[in-house]
PDB file of N, CA and C in Angstrom:
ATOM      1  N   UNK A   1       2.531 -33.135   1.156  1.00  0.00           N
ATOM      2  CA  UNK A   1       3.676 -32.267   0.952  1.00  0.00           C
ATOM      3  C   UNK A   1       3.649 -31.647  -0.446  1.00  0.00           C
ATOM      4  N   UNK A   2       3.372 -32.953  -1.518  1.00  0.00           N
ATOM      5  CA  UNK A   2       3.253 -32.201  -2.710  1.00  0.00           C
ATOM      6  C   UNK A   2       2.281 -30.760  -2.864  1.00  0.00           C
ATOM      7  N   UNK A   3       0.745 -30.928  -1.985  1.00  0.00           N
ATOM      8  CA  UNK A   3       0.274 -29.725  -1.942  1.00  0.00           C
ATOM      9  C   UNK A   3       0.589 -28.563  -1.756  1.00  0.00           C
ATOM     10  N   UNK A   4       1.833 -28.881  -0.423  1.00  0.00           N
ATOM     11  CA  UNK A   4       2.399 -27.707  -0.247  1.00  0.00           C
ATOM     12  C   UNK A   4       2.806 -26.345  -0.814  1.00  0.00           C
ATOM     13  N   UNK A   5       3.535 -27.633  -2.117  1.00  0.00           N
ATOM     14  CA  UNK A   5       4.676 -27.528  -2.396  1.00  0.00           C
ATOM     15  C   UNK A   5       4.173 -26.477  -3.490  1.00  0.00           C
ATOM     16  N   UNK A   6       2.934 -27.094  -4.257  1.00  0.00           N
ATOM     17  CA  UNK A   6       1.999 -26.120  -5.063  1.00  0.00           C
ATOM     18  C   UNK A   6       1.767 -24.888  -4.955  1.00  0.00           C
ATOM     19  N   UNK A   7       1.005 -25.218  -3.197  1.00  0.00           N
ATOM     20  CA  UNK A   7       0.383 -23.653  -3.033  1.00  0.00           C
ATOM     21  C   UNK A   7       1.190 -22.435  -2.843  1.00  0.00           C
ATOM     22  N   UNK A   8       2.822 -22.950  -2.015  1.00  0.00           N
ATOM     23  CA  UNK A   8       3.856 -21.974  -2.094  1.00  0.00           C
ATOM     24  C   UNK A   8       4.115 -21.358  -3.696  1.00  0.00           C
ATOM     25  N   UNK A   9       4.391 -22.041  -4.568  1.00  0.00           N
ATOM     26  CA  UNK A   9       4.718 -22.247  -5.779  1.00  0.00           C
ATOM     27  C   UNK A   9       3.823 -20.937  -6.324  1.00  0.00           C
ATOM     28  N   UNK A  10       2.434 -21.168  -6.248  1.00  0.00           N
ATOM     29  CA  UNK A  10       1.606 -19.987  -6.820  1.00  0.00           C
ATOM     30  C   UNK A  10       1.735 -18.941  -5.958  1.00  0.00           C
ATOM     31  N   UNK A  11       1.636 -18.990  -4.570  1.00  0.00           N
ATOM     32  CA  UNK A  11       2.025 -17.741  -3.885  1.00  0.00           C
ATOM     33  C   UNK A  11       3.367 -17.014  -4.079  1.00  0.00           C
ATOM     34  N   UNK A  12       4.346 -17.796  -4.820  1.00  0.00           N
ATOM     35  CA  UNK A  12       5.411 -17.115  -5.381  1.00  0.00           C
ATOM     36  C   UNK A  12       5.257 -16.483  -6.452  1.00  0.00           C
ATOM     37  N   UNK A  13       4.731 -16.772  -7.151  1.00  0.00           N
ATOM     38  CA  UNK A  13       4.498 -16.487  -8.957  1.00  0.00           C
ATOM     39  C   UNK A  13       3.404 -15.324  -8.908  1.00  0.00           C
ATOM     40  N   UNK A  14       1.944 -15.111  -7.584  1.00  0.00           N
ATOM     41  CA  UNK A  14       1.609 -14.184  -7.352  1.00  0.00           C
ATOM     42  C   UNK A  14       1.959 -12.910  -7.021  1.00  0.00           C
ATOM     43  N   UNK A  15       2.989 -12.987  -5.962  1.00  0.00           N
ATOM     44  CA  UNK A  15       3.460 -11.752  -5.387  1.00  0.00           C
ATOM     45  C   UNK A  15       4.626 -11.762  -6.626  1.00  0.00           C
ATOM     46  N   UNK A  16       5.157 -12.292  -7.487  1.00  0.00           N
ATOM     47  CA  UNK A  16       5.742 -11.981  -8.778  1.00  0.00           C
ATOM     48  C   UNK A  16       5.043 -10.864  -9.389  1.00  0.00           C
ATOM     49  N   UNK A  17       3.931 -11.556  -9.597  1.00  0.00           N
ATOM     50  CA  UNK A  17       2.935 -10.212 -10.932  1.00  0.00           C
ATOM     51  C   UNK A  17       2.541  -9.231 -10.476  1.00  0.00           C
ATOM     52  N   UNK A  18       2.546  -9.455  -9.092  1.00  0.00           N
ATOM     53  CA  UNK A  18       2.048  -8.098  -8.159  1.00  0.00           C
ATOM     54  C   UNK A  18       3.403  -7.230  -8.385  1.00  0.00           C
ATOM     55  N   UNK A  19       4.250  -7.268  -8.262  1.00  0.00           N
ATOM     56  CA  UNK A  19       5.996  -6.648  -8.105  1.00  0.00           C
ATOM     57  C   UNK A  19       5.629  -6.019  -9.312  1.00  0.00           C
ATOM     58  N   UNK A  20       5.796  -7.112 -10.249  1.00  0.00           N
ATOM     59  CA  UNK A  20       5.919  -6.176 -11.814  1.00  0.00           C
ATOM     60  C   UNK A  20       4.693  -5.586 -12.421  1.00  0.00           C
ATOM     61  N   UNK A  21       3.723  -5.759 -11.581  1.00  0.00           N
ATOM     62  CA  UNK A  21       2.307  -4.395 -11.892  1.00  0.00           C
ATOM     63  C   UNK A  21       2.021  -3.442 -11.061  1.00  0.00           C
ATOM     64  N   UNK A  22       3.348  -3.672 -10.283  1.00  0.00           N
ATOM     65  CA  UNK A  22       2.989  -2.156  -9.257  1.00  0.00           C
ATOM     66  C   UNK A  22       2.637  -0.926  -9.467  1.00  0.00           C
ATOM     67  N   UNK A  23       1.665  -0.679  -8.950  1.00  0.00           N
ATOM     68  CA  UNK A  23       0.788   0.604  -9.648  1.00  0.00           C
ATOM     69  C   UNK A  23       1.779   2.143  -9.906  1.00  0.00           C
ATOM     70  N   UNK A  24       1.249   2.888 -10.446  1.00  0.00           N
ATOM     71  CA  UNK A  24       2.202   4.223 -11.003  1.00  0.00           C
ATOM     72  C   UNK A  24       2.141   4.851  -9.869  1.00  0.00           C
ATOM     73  N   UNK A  25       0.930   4.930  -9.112  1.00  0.00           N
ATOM     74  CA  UNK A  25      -0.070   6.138  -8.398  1.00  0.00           C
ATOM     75  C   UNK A  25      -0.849   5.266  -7.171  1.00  0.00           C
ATOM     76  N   UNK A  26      -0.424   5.455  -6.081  1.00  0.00           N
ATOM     77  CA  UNK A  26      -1.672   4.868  -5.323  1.00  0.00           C
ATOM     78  C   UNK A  26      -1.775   5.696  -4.199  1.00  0.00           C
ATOM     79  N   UNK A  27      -3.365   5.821  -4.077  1.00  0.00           N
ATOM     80  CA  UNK A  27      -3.977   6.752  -2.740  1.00  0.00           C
ATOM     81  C   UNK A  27      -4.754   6.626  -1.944  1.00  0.00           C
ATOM     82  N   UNK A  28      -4.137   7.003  -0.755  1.00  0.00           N
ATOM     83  CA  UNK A  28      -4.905   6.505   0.767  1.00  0.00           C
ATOM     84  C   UNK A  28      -5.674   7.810   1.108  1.00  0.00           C
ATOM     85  N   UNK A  29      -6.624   6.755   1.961  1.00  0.00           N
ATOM     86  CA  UNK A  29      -7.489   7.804   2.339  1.00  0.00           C
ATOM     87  C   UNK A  29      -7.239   7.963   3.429  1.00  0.00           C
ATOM     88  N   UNK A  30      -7.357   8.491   4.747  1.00  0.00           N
ATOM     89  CA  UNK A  30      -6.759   8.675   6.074  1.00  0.00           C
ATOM     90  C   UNK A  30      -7.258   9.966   6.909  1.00  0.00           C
ATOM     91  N   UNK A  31      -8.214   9.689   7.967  1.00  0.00           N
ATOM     92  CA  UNK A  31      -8.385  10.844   8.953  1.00  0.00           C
ATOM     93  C   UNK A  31      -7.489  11.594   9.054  1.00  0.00           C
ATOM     94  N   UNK A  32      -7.666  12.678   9.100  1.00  0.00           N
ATOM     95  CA  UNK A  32      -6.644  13.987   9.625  1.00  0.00           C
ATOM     96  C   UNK A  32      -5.411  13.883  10.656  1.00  0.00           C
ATOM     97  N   UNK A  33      -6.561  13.248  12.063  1.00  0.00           N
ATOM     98  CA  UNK A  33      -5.549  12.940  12.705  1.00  0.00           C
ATOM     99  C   UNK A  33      -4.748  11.970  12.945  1.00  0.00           C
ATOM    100  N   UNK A  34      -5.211  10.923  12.383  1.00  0.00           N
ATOM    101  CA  UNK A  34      -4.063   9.623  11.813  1.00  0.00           C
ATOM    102  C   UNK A  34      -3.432  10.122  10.897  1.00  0.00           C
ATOM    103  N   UNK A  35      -3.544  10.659  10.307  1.00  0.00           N
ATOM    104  CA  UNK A  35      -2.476  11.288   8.761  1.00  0.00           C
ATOM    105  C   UNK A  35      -1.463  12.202   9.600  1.00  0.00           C
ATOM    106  N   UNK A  36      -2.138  13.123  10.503  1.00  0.00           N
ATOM    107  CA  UNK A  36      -0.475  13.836  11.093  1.00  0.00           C
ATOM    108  C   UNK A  36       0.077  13.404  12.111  1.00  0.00           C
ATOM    109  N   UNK A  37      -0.768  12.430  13.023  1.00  0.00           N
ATOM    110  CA  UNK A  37       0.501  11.642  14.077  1.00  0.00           C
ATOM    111  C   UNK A  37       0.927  10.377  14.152  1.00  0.00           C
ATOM    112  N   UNK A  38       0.652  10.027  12.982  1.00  0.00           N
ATOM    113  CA  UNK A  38       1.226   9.040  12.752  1.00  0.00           C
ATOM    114  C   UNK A  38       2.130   8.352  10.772  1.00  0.00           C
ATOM    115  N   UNK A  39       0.782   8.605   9.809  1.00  0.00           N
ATOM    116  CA  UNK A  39       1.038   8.423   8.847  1.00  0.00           C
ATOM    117  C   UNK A  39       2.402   9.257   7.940  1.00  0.00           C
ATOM    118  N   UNK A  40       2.279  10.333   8.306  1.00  0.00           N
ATOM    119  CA  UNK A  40       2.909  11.652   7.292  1.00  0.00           C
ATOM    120  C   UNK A  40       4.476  10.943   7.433  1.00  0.00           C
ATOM    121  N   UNK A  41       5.203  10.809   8.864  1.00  0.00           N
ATOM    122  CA  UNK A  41       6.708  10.612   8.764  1.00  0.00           C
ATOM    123  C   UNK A  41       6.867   9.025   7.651  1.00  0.00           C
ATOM    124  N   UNK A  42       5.644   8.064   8.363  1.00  0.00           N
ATOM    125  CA  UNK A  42       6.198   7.091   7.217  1.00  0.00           C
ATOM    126  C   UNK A  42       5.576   7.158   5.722  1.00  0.00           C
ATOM    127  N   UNK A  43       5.251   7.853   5.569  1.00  0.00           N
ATOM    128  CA  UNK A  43       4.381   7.736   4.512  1.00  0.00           C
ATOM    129  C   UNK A  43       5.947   8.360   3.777  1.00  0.00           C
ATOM    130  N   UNK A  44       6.482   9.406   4.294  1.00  0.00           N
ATOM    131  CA  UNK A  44       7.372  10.444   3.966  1.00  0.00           C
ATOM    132  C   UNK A  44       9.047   8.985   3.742  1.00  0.00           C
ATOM    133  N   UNK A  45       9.211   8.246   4.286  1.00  0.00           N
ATOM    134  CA  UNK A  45      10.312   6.794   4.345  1.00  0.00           C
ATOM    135  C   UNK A  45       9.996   5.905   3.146  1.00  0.00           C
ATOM    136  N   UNK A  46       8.307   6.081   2.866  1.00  0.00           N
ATOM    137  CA  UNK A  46       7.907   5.413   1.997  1.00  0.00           C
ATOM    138  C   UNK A  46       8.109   5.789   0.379  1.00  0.00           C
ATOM    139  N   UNK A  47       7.896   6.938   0.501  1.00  0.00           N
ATOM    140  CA  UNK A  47       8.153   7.875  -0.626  1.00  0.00           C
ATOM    141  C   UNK A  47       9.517   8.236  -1.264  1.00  0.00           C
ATOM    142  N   UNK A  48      10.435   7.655  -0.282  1.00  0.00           N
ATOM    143  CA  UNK A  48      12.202   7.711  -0.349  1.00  0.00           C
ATOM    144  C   UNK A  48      12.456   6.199  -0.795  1.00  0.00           C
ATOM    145  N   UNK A  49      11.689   5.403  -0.218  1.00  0.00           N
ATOM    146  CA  UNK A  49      12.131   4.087  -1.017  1.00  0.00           C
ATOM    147  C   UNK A  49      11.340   3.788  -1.944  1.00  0.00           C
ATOM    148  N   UNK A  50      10.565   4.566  -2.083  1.00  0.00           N
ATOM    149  CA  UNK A  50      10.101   4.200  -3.252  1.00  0.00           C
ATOM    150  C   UNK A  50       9.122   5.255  -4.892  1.00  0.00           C
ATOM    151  N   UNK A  51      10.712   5.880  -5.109  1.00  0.00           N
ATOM    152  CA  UNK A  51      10.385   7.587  -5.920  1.00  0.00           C
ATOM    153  C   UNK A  51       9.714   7.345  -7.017  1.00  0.00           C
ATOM    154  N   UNK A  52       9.466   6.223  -7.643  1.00  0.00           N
ATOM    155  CA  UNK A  52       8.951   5.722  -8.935  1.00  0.00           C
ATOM    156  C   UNK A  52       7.011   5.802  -8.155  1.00  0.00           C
ATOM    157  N   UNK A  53       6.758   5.466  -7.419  1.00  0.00           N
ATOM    158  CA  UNK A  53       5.455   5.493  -7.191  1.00  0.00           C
ATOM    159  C   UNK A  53       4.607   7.118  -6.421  1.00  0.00           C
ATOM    160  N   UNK A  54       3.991   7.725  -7.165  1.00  0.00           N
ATOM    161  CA  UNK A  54       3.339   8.676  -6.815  1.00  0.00           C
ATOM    162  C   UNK A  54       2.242   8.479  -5.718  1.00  0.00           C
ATOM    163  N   UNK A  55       2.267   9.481  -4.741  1.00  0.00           N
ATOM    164  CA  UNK A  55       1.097   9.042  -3.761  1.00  0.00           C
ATOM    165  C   UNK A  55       0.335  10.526  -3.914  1.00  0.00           C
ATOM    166  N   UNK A  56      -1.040  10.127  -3.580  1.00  0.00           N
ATOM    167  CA  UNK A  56      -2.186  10.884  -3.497  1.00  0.00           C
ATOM    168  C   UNK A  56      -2.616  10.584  -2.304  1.00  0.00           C
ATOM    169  N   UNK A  57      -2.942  11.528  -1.058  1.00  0.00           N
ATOM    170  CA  UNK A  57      -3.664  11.971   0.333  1.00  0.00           C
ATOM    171  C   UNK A  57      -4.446  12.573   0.032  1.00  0.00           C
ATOM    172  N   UNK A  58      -5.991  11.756   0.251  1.00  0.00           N
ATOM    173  CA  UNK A  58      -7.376  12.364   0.233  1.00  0.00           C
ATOM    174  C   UNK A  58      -7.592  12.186   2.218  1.00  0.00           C
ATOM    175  N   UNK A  59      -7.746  13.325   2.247  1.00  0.00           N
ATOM    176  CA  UNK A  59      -7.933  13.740   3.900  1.00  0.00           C
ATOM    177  C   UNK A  59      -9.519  13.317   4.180  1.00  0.00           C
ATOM    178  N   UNK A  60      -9.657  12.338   5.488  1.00  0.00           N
ATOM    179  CA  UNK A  60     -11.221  12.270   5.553  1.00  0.00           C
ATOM    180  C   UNK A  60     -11.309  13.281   6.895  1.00  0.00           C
ATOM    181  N   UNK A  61     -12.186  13.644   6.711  1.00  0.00           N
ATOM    182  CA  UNK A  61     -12.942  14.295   8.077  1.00  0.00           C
ATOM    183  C   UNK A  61     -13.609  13.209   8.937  1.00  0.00           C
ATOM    184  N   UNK A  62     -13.943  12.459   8.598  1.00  0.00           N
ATOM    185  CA  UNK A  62     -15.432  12.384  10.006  1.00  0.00           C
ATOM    186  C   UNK A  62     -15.429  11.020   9.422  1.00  0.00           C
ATOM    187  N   UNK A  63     -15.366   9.637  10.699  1.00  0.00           N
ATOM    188  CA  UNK A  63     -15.435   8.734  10.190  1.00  0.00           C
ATOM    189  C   UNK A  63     -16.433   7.707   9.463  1.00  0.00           C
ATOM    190  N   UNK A  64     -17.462   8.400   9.214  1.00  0.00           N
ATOM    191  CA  UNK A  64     -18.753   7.760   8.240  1.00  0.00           C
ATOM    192  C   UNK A  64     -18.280   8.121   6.740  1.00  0.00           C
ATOM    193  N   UNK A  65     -17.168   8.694   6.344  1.00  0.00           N
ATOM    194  CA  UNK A  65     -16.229   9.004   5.480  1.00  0.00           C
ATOM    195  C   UNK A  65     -15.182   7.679   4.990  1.00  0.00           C
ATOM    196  N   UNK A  66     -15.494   7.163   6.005  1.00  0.00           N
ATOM    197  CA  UNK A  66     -14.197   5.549   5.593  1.00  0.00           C
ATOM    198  C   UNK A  66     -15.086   4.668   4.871  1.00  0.00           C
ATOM    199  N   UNK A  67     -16.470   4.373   5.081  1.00  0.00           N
ATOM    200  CA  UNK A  67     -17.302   4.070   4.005  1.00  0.00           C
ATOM    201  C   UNK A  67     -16.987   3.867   2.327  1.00  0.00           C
TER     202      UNK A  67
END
């Protein structure tokens, strides 16, 4: 139990430093057509909750591009 109790312990204190180093800027890469039937509306929910973080959409063409 004591192990447990540890490994929760650091998985708390992790997603801590992650919170308070949340990046300024982060950018996905995303096929065309995953980016307009699906990504764009949430990406667009994402961007409302969260106005402090800038996003960048690099459009892939062709999937030897996800590489």
């Amino acid at each position: 139990m004591h192990s447990a109790q540890l490994a929760f312990g650091q998985l708390d204190r992790g997603i801590r430093e992650l919170k308070e180093a949340a990046p300024e800027m982060i950018t996905i890469g995303a096929l065309t057509y995953f980016f307009s039937r699906w990504l764009s509306s949430r990406l667009m929910l994402f961007m409302e909750a969260n106005p402090s973080i800038a996003v960048r959409v690099e459009p892939i063409i062709g999937i030897d591009d996800l590489a």
